[in-house]
C-alpha atoms as a PDB file:
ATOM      1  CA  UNK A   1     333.992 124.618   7.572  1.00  0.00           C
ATOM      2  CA  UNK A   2     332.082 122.135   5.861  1.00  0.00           C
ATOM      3  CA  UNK A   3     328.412 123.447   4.934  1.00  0.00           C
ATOM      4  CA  UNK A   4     326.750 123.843   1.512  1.00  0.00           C
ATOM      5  CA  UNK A   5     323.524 125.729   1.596  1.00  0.00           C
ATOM      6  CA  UNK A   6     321.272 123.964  -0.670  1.00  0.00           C
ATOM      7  CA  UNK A   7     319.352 126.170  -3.755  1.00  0.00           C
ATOM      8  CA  UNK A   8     318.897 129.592  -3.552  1.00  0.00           C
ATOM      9  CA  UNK A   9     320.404 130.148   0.130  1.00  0.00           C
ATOM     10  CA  UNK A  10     323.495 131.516   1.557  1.00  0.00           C
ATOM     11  CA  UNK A  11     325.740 130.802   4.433  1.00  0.00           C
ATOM     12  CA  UNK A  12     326.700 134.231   6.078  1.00  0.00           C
ATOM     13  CA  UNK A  13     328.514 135.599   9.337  1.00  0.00           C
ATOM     14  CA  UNK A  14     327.412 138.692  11.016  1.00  0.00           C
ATOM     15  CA  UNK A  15     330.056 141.852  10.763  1.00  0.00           C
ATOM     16  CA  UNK A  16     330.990 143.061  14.368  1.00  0.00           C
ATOM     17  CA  UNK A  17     328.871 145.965  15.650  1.00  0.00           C
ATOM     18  CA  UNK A  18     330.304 148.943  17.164  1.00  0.00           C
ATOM     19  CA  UNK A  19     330.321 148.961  21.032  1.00  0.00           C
ATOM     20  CA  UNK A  20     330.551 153.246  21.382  1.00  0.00           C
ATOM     21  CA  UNK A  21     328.180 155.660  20.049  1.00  0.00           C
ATOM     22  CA  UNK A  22     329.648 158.065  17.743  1.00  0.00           C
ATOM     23  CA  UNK A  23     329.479 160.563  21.393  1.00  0.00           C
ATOM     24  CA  UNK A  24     331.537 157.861  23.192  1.00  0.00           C
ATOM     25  CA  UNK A  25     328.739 155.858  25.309  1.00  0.00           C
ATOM     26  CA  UNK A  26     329.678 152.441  25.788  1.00  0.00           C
ATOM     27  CA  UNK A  27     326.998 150.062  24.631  1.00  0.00           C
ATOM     28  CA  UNK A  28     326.006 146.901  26.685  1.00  0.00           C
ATOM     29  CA  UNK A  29     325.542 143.768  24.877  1.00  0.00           C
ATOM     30  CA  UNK A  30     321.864 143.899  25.105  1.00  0.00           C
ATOM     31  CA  UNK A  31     321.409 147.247  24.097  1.00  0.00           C
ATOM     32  CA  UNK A  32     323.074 146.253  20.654  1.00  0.00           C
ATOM     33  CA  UNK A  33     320.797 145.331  17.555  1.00  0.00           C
ATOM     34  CA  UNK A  34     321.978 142.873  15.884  1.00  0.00           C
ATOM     35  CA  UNK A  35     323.691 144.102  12.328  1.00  0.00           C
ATOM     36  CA  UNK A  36     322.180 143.470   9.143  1.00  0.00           C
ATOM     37  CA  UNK A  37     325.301 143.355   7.082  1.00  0.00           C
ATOM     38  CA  UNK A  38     327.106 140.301   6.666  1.00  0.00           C
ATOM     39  CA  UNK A  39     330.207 138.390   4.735  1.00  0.00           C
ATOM     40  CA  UNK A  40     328.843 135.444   2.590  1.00  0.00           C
ATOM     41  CA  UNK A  41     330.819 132.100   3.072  1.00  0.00           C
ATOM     42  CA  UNK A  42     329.227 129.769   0.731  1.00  0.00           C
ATOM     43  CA  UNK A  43     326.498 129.924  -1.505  1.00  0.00           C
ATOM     44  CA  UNK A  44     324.202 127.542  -3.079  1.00  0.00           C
ATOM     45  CA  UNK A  45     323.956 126.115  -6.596  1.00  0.00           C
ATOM     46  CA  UNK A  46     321.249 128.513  -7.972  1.00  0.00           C
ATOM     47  CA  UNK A  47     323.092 131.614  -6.496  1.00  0.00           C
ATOM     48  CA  UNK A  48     325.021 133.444  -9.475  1.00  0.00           C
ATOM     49  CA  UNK A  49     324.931 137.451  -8.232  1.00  0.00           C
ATOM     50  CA  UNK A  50     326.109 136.796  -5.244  1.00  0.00           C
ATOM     51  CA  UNK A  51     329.897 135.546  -4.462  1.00  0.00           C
ATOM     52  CA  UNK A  52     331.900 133.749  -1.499  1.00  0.00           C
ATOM     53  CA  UNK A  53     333.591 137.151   0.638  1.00  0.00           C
ATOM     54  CA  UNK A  54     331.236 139.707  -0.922  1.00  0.00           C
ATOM     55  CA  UNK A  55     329.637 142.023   1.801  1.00  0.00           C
ATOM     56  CA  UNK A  56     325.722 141.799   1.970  1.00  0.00           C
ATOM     57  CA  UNK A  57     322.921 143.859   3.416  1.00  0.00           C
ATOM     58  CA  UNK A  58     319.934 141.719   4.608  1.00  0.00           C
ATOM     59  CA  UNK A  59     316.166 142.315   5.929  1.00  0.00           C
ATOM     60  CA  UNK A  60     315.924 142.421   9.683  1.00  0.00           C
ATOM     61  CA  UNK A  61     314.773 139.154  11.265  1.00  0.00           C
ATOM     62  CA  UNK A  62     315.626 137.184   8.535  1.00  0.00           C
ATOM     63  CA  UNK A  63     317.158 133.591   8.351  1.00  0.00           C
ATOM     64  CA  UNK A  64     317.876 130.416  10.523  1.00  0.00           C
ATOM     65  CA  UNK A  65     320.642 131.081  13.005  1.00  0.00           C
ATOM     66  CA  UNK A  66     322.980 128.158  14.006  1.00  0.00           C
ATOM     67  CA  UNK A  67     326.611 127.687  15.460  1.00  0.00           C
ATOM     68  CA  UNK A  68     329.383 125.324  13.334  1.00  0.00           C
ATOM     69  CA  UNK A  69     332.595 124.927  14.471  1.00  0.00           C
ATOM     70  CA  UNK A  70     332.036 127.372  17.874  1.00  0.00           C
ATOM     71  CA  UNK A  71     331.495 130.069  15.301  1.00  0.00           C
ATOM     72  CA  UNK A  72     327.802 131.692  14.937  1.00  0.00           C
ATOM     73  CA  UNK A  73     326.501 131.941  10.909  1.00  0.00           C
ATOM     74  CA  UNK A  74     322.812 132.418   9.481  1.00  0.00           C
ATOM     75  CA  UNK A  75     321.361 131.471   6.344  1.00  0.00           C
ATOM     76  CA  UNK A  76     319.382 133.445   4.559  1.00  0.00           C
ATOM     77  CA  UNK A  77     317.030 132.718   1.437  1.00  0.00           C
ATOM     78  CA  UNK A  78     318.345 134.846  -1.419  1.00  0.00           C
ATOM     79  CA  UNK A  79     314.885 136.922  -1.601  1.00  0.00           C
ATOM     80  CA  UNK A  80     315.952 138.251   2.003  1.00  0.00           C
ATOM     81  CA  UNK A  81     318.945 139.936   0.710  1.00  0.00           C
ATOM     82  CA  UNK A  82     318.680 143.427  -0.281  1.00  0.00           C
ATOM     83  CA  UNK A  83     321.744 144.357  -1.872  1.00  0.00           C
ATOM     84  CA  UNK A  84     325.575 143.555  -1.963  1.00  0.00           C
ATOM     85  CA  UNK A  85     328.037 146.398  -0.777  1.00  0.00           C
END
């Protein structure tokens, strides 16, 4: 991959969401919401709390969404990112 985010943003990639309820029902694609936990793959210069592979929890509806490489990221402003798990 070869992206930097620039300042105080963050190059992410969505974690997988379950397709079965905890009772077993399959779940279409559009019936999914879209997680809000992600793996961080690069970070910007100002960034220091965060790290490259650290697991993040984000606001909902947050961030630019683009595809590199046929693989879909986001980028999120650090003030959109609510904790690190």
């Amino acid at each position: 991959m070869n992206f930097k985010p620039l300042g105080k943003r963050v190059l992410v990639q969505r974690t997988e969401v379950e397709s079965k309820t905890a009772s077993g029902i399959i779940l279409v694609d559009s019936a999914k919401e879209k997680p809000n936990t992600a793996e961080v793959k690069a970070i910007g210069g100002e960034i220091t709390e965060i790290k490259v592979g650290d697991t993040i929890v984000f606001e909902q509806f947050r961030g630019t969404e683009f595809t590199l490489d046929g693989v879909d990221y986001l980028v999120l402003e650090q003030e959109n990112i609510i904790g690190v798990m």
